[in-house]
C-alpha atoms as a PDB file:
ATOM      1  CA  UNK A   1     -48.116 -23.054  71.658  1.00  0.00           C
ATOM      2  CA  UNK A   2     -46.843 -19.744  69.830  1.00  0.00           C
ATOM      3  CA  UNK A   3     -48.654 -17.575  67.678  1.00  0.00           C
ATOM      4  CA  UNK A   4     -45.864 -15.664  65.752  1.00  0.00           C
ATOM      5  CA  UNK A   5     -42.374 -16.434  64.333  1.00  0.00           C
ATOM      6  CA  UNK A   6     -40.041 -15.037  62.129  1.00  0.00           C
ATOM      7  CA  UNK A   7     -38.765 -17.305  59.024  1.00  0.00           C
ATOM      8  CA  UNK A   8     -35.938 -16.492  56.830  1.00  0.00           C
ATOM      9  CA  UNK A   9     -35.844 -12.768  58.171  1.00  0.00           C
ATOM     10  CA  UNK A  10     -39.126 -12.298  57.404  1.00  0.00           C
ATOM     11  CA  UNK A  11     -42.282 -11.644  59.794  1.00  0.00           C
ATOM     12  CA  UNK A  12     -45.550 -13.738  59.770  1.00  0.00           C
ATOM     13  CA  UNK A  13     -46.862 -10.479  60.019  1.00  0.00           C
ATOM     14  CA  UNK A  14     -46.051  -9.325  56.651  1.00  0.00           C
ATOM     15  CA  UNK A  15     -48.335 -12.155  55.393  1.00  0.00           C
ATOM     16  CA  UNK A  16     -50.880 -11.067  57.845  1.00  0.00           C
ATOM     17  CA  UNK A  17     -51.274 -14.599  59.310  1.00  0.00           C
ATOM     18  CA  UNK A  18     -50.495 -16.873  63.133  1.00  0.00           C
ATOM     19  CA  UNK A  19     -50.564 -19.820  64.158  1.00  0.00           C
ATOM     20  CA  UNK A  20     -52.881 -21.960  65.422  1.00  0.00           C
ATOM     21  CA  UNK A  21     -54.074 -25.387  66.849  1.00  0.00           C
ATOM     22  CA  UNK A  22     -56.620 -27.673  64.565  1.00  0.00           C
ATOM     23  CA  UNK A  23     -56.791 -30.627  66.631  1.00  0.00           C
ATOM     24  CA  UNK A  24     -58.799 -30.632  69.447  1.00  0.00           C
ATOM     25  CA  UNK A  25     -57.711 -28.592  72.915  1.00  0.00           C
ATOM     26  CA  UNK A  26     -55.772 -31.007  75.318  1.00  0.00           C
ATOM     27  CA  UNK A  27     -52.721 -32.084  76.435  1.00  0.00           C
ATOM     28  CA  UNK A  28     -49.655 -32.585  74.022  1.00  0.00           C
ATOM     29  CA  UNK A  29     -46.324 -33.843  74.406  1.00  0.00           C
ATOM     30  CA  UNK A  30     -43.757 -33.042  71.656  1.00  0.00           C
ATOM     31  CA  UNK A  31     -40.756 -34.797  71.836  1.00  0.00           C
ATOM     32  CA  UNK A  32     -37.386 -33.199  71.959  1.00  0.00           C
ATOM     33  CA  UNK A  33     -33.068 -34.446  72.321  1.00  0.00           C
ATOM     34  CA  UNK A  34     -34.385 -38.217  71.701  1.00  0.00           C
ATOM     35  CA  UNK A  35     -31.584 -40.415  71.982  1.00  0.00           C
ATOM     36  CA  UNK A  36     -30.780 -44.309  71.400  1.00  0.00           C
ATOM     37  CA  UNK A  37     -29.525 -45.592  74.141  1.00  0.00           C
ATOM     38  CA  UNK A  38     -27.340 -48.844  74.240  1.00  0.00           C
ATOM     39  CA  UNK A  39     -25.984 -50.671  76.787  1.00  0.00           C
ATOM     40  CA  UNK A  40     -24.299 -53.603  77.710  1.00  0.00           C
ATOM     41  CA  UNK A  41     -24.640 -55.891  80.500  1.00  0.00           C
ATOM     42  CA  UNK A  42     -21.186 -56.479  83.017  1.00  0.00           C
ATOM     43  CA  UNK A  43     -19.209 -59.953  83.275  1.00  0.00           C
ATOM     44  CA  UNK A  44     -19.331 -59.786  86.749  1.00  0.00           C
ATOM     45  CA  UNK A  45     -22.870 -58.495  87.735  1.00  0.00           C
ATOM     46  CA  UNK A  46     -26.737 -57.217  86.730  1.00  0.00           C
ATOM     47  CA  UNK A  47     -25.211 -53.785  85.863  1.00  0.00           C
ATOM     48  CA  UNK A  48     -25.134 -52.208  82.466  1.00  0.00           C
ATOM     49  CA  UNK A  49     -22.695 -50.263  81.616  1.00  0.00           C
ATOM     50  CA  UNK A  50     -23.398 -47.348  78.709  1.00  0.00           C
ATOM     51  CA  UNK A  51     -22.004 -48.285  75.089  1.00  0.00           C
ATOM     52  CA  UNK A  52     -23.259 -45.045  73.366  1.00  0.00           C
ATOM     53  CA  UNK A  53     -26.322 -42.631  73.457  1.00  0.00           C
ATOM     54  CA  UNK A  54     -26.557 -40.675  70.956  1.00  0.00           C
ATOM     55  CA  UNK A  55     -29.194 -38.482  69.089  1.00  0.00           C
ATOM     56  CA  UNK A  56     -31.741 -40.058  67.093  1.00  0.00           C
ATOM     57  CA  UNK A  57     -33.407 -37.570  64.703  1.00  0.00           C
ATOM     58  CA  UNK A  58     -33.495 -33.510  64.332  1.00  0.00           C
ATOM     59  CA  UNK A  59     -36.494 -31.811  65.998  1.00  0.00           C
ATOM     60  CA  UNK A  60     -39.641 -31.474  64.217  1.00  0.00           C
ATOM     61  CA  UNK A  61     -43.006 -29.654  64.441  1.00  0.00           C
ATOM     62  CA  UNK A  62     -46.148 -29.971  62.557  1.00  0.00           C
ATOM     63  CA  UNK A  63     -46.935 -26.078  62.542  1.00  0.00           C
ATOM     64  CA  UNK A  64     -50.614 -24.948  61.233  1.00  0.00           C
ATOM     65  CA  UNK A  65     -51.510 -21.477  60.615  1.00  0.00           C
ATOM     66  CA  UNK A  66     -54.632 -19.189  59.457  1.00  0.00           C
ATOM     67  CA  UNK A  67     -55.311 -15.928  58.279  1.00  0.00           C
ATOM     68  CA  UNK A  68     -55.193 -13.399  61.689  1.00  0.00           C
ATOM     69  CA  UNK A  69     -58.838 -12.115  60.571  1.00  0.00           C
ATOM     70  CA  UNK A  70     -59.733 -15.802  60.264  1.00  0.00           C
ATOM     71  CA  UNK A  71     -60.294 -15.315  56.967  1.00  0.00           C
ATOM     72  CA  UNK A  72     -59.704 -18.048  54.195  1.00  0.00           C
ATOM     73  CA  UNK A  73     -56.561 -18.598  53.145  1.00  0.00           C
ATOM     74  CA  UNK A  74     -56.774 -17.746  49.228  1.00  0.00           C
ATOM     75  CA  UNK A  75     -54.949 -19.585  46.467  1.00  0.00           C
ATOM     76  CA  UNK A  76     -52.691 -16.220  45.941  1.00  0.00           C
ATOM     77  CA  UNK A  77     -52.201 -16.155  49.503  1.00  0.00           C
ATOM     78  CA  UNK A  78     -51.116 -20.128  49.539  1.00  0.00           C
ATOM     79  CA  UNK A  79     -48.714 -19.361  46.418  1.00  0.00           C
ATOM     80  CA  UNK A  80     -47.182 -16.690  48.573  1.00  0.00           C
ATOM     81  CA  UNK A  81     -47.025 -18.919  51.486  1.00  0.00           C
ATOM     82  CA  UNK A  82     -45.259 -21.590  49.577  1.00  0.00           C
ATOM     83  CA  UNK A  83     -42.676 -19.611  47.851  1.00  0.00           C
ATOM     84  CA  UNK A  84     -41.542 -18.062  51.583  1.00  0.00           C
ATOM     85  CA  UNK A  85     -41.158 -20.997  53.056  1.00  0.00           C
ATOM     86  CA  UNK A  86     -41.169 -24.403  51.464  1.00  0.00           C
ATOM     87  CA  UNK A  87     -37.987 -23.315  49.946  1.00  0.00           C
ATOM     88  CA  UNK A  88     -36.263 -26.922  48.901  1.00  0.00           C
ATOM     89  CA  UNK A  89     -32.966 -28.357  49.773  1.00  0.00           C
ATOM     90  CA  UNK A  90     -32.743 -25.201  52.252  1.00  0.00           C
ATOM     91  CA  UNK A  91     -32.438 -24.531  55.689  1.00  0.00           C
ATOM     92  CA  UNK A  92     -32.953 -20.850  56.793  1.00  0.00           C
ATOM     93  CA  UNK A  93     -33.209 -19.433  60.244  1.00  0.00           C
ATOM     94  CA  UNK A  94     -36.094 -19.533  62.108  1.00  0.00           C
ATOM     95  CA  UNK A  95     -37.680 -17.896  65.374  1.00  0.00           C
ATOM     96  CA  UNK A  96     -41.026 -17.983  67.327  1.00  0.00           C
ATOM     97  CA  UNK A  97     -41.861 -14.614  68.438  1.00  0.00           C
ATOM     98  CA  UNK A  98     -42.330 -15.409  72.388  1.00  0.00           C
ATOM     99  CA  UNK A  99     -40.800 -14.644  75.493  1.00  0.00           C
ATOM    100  CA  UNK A 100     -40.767 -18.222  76.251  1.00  0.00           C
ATOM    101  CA  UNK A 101     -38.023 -18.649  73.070  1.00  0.00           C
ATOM    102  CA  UNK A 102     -36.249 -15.673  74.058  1.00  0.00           C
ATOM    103  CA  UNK A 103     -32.249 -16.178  72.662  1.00  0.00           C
ATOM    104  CA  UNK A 104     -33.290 -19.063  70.865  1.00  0.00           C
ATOM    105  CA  UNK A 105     -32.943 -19.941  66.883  1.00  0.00           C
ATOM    106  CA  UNK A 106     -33.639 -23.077  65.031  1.00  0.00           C
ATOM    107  CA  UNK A 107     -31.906 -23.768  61.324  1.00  0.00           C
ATOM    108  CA  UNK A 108     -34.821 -25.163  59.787  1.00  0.00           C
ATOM    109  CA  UNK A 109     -36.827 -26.268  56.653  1.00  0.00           C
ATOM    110  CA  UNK A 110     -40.069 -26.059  56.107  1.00  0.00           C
ATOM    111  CA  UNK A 111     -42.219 -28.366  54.018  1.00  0.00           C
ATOM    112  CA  UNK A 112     -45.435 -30.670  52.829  1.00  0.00           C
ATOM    113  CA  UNK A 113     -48.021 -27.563  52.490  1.00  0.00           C
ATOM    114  CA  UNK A 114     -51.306 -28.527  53.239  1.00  0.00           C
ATOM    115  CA  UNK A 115     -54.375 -26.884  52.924  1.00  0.00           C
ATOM    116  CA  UNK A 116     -57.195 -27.570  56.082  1.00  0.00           C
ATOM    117  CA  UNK A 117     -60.259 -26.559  56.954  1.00  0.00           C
ATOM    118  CA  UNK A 118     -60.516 -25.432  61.073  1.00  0.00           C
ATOM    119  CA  UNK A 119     -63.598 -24.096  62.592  1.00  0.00           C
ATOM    120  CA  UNK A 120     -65.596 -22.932  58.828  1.00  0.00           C
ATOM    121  CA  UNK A 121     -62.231 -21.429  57.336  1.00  0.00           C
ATOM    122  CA  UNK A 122     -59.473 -22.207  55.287  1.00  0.00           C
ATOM    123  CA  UNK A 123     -55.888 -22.899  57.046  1.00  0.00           C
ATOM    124  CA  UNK A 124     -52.731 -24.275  56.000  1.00  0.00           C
ATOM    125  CA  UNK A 125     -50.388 -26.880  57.571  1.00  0.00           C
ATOM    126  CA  UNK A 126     -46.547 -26.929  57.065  1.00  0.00           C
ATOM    127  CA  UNK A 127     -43.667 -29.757  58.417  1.00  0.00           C
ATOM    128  CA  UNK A 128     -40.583 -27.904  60.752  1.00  0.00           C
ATOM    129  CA  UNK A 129     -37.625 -29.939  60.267  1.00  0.00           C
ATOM    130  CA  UNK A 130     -34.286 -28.388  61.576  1.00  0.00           C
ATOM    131  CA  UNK A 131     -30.618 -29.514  61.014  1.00  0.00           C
ATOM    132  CA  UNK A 132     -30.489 -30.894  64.996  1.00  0.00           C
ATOM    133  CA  UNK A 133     -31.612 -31.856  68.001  1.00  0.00           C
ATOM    134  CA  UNK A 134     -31.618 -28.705  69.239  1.00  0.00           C
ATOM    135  CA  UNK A 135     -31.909 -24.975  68.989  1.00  0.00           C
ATOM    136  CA  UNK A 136     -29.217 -22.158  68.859  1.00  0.00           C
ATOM    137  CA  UNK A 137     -28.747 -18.883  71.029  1.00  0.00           C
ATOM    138  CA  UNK A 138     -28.607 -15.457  69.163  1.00  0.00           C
ATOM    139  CA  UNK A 139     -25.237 -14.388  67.404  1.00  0.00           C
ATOM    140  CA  UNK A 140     -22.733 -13.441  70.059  1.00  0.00           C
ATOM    141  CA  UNK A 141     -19.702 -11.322  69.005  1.00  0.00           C
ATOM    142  CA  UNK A 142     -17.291 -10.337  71.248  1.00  0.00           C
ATOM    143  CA  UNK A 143     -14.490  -8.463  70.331  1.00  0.00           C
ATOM    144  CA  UNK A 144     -10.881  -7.305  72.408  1.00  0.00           C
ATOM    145  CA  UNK A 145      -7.439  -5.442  71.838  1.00  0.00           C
ATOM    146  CA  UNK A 146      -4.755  -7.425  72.995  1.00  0.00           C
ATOM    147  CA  UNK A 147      -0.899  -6.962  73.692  1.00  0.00           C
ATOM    148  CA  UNK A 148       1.582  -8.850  72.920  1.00  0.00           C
ATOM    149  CA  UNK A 149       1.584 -11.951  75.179  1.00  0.00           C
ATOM    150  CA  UNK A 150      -2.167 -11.077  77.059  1.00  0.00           C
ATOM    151  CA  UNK A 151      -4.748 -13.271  78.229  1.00  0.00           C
ATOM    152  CA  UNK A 152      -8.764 -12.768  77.865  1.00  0.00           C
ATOM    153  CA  UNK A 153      -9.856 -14.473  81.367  1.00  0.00           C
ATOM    154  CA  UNK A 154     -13.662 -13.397  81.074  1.00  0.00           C
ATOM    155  CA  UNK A 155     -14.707 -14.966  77.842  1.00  0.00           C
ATOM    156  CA  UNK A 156     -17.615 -17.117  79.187  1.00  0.00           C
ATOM    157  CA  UNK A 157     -19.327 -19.713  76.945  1.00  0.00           C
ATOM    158  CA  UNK A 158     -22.904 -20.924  78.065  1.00  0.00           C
ATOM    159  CA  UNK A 159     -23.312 -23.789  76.039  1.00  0.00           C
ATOM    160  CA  UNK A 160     -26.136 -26.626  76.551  1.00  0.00           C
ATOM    161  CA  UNK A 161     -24.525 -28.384  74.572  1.00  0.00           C
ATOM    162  CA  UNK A 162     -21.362 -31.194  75.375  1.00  0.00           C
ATOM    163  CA  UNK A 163     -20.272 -30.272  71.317  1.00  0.00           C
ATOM    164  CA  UNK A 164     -17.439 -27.852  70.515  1.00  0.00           C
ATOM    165  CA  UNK A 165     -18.501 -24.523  69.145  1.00  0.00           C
ATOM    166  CA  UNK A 166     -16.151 -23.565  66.616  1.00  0.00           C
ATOM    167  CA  UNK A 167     -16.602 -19.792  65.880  1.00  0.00           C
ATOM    168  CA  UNK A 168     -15.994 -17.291  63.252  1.00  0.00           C
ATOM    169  CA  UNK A 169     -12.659 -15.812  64.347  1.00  0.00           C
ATOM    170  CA  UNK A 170     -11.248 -12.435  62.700  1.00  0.00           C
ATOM    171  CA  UNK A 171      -7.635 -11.430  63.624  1.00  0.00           C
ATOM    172  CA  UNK A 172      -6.311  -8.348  62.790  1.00  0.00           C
ATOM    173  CA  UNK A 173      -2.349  -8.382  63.506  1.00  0.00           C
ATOM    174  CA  UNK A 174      -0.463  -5.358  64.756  1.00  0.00           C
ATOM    175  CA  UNK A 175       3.030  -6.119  63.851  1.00  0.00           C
ATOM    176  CA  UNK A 176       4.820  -8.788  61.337  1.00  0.00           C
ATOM    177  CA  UNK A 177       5.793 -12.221  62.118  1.00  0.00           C
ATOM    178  CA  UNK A 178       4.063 -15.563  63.669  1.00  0.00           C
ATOM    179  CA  UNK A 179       1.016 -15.580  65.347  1.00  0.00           C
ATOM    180  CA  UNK A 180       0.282 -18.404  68.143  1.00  0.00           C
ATOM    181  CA  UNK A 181      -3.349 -18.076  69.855  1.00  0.00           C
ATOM    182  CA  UNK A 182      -4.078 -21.028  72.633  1.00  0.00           C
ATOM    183  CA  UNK A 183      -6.956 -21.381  74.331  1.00  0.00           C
ATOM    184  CA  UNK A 184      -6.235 -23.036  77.818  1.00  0.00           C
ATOM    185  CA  UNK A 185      -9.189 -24.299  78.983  1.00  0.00           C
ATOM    186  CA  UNK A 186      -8.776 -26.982  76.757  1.00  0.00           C
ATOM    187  CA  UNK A 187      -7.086 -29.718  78.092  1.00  0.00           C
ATOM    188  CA  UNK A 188      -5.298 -31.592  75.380  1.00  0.00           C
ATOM    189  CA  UNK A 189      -2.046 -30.705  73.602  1.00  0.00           C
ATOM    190  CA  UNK A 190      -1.545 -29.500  70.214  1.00  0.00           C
ATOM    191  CA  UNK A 191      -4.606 -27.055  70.821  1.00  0.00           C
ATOM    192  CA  UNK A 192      -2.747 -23.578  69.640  1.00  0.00           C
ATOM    193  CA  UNK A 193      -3.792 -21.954  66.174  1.00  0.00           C
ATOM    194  CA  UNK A 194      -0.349 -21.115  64.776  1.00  0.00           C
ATOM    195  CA  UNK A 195       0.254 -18.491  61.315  1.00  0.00           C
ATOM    196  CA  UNK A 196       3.474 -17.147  59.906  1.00  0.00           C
ATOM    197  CA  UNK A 197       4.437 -14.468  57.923  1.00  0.00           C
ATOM    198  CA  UNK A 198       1.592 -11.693  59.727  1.00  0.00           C
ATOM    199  CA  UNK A 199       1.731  -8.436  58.357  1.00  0.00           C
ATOM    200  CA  UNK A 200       0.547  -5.518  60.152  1.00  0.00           C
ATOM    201  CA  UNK A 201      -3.269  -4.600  59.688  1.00  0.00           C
ATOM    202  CA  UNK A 202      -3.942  -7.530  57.311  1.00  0.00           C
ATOM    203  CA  UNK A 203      -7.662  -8.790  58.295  1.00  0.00           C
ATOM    204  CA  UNK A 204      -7.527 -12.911  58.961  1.00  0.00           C
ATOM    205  CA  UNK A 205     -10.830 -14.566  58.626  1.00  0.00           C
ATOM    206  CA  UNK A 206     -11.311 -17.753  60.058  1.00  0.00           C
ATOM    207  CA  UNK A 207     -14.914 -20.072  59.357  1.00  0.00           C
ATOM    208  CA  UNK A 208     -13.878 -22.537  61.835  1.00  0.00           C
ATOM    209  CA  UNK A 209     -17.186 -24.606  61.259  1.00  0.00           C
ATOM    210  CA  UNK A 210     -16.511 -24.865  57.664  1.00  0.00           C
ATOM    211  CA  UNK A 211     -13.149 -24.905  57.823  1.00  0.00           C
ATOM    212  CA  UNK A 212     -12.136 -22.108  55.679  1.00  0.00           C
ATOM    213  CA  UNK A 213      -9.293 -19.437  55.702  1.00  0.00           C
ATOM    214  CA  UNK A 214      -8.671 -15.866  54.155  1.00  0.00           C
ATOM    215  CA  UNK A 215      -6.874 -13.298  54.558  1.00  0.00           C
ATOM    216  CA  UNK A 216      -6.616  -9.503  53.223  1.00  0.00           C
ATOM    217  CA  UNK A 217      -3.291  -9.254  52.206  1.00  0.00           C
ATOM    218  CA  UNK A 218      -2.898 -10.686  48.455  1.00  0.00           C
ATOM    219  CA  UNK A 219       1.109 -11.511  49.321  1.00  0.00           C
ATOM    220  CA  UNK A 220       0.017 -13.439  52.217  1.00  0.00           C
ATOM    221  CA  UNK A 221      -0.386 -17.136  51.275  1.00  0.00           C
ATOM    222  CA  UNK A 222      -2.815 -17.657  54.629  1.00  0.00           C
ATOM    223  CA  UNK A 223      -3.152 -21.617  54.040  1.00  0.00           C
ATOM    224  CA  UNK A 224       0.107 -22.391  53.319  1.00  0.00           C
ATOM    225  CA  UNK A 225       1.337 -20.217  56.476  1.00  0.00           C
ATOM    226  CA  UNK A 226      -1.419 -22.077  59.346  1.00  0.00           C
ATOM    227  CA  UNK A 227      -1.379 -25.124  61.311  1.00  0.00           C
ATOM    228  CA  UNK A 228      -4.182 -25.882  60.399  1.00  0.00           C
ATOM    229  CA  UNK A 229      -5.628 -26.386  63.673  1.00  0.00           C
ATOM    230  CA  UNK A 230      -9.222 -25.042  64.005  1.00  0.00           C
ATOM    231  CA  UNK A 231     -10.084 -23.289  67.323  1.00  0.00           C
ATOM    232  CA  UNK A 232     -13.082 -24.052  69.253  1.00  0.00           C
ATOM    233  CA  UNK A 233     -15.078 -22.896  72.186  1.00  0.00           C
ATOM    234  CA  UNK A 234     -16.110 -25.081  75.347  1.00  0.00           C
ATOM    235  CA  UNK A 235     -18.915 -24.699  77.890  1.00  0.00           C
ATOM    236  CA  UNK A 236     -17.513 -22.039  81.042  1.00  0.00           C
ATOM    237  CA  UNK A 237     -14.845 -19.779  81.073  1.00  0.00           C
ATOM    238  CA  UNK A 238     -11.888 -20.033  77.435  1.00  0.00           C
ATOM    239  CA  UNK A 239      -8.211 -18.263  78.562  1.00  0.00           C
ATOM    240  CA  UNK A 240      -7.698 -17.164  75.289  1.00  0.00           C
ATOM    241  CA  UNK A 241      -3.778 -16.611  74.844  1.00  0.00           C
ATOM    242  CA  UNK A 242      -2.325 -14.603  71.697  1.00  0.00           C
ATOM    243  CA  UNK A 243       1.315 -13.810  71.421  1.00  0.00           C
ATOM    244  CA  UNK A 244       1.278 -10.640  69.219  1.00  0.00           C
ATOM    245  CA  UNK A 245      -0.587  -7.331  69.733  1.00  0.00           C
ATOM    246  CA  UNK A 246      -3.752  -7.743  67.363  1.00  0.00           C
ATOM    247  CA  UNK A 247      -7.532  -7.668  67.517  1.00  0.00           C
ATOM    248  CA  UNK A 248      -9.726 -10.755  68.441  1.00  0.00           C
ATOM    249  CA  UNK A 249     -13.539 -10.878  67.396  1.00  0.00           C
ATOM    250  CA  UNK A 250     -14.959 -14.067  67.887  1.00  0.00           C
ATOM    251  CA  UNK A 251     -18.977 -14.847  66.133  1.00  0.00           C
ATOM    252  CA  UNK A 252     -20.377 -17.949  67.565  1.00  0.00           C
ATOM    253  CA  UNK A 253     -23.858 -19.224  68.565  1.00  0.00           C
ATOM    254  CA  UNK A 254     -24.684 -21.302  71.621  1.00  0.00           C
ATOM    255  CA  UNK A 255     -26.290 -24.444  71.419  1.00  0.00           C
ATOM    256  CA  UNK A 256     -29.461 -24.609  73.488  1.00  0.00           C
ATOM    257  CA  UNK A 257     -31.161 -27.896  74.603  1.00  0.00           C
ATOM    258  CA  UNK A 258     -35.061 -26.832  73.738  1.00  0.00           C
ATOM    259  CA  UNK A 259     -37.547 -28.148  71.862  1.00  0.00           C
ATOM    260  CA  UNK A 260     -40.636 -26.336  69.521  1.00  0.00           C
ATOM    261  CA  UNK A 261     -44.124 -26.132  71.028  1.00  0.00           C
END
């Protein structure tokens, strides 16, 4: 199990505590990517064919945690405790401090404090729930200077995950007129990001999770001048194709297919 982590940007350090394991030594399974799988059985044989499988609830970890002196937790202490992180109807970033986790994030909440009593002092126990089945990697941001009609051919993806990532995207046109970006790995049509009227230097901001759009230039009606087609990232290599000289910088996080122990 791991002994430090890092909640909302904050150390456990700061509150001079780590984590620790109550129940008795042994081995423990935590569960992790649990899916429902449903089938149905063929006409014409004993096979069964695959309906759906999909996920069946977020990860979760009970996490417990004492004083690093082994001192008692005090009530000022479990005020402070509470206020960091059972923050309600929140999720907030969180990280375990071990190699083992290295490039890995869960978006988590943290809740139903507890106070418990382990080995003659006072702990406390908290509920992880994060918003999936799975962790994320550490930002990536990649950035390039293209030419009119150039290709990125090393933009590598290394996703766990068989989901679309669908990145923060900033474009930063060099010259006026219509922008088409098409990423070519993807094989379906109608896959190009498309916006008219560019002016040169205006900053385009893309939150293609969200979806939102904005752009710099107060002239430049962004929303009314897009396709509004949302680019995405897949697993392996994305030809990324832009038709104007700009600037690219793609944010994004990975999905990784981990659980919390």
């Amino acid at each position: 199990m791991f002994e430090r982590f890092v909640f909302d940007g904050v150390s456990c350090d700061e509150y001079g505590i780590r984590c620790a394991a109550f129940a008795k030594a042994g081995f423990i399974t935590v569960p992790a990517q649990e899916t429902e799988l449903n089938t149905e059985k063929s006409v014409l044989g004993d096979t069964f064919h695959i309906i759906s499988q999909d996920y069946s609830k977020p990860l979760s970890y009970t996490m417990q945690v004492v004083n690093r002196d082994f001192s008692p937790i005090t009530s000022n202490q479990e005020r402070f405790l509470k206020k960091w992180l059972c923050q309600r109807n929140k999720y907030k970033w969180f990280c375990i401090l071990d190699k083992q986790y290295a490039d890995v994030w869960f978006y988590a909440n943290i809740s139903n404090p507890k106070a418990a009593y382990f080995y003659g002092t006072v702990g406390m126990e908290f509920t992880i729930t994060t918003n999936a089945p799975f962790g994320f990697s550490d930002i990536r941001n990649k950035k390039w200077i293209m030419d009119g009609n150039d290709t990125i051919e090393d933009f590598y993806v290394d996703n766990d995950e068989e989901l679309p990532i669908y990145p923060n995207l900033t474009i930063v046109p060099k010259e006026s007129g219509t922008l088409t970006l098409t990423n070519s790995s993807i094989e379906q049509e109608d896959n190009s990001l498309i916006i008219e009227n560019c002016v040169p230097d205006e900053v385009i901001k893309l939150e293609c999770g969200y979806p939102f759009i904005s752009s710099s230039s107060v002239t430049h009606k962004v929303f009314d001048d897009f396709n509004k087609y949302w680019p995405y990232l897949i697993d392996g290599y994305n030809r990324i194709t832009v038709d104007m000289p700009c600037t690219l910088e793609f944010e994004y996080r990975e999905y990784r297919k981990v659980g919390i122990v």
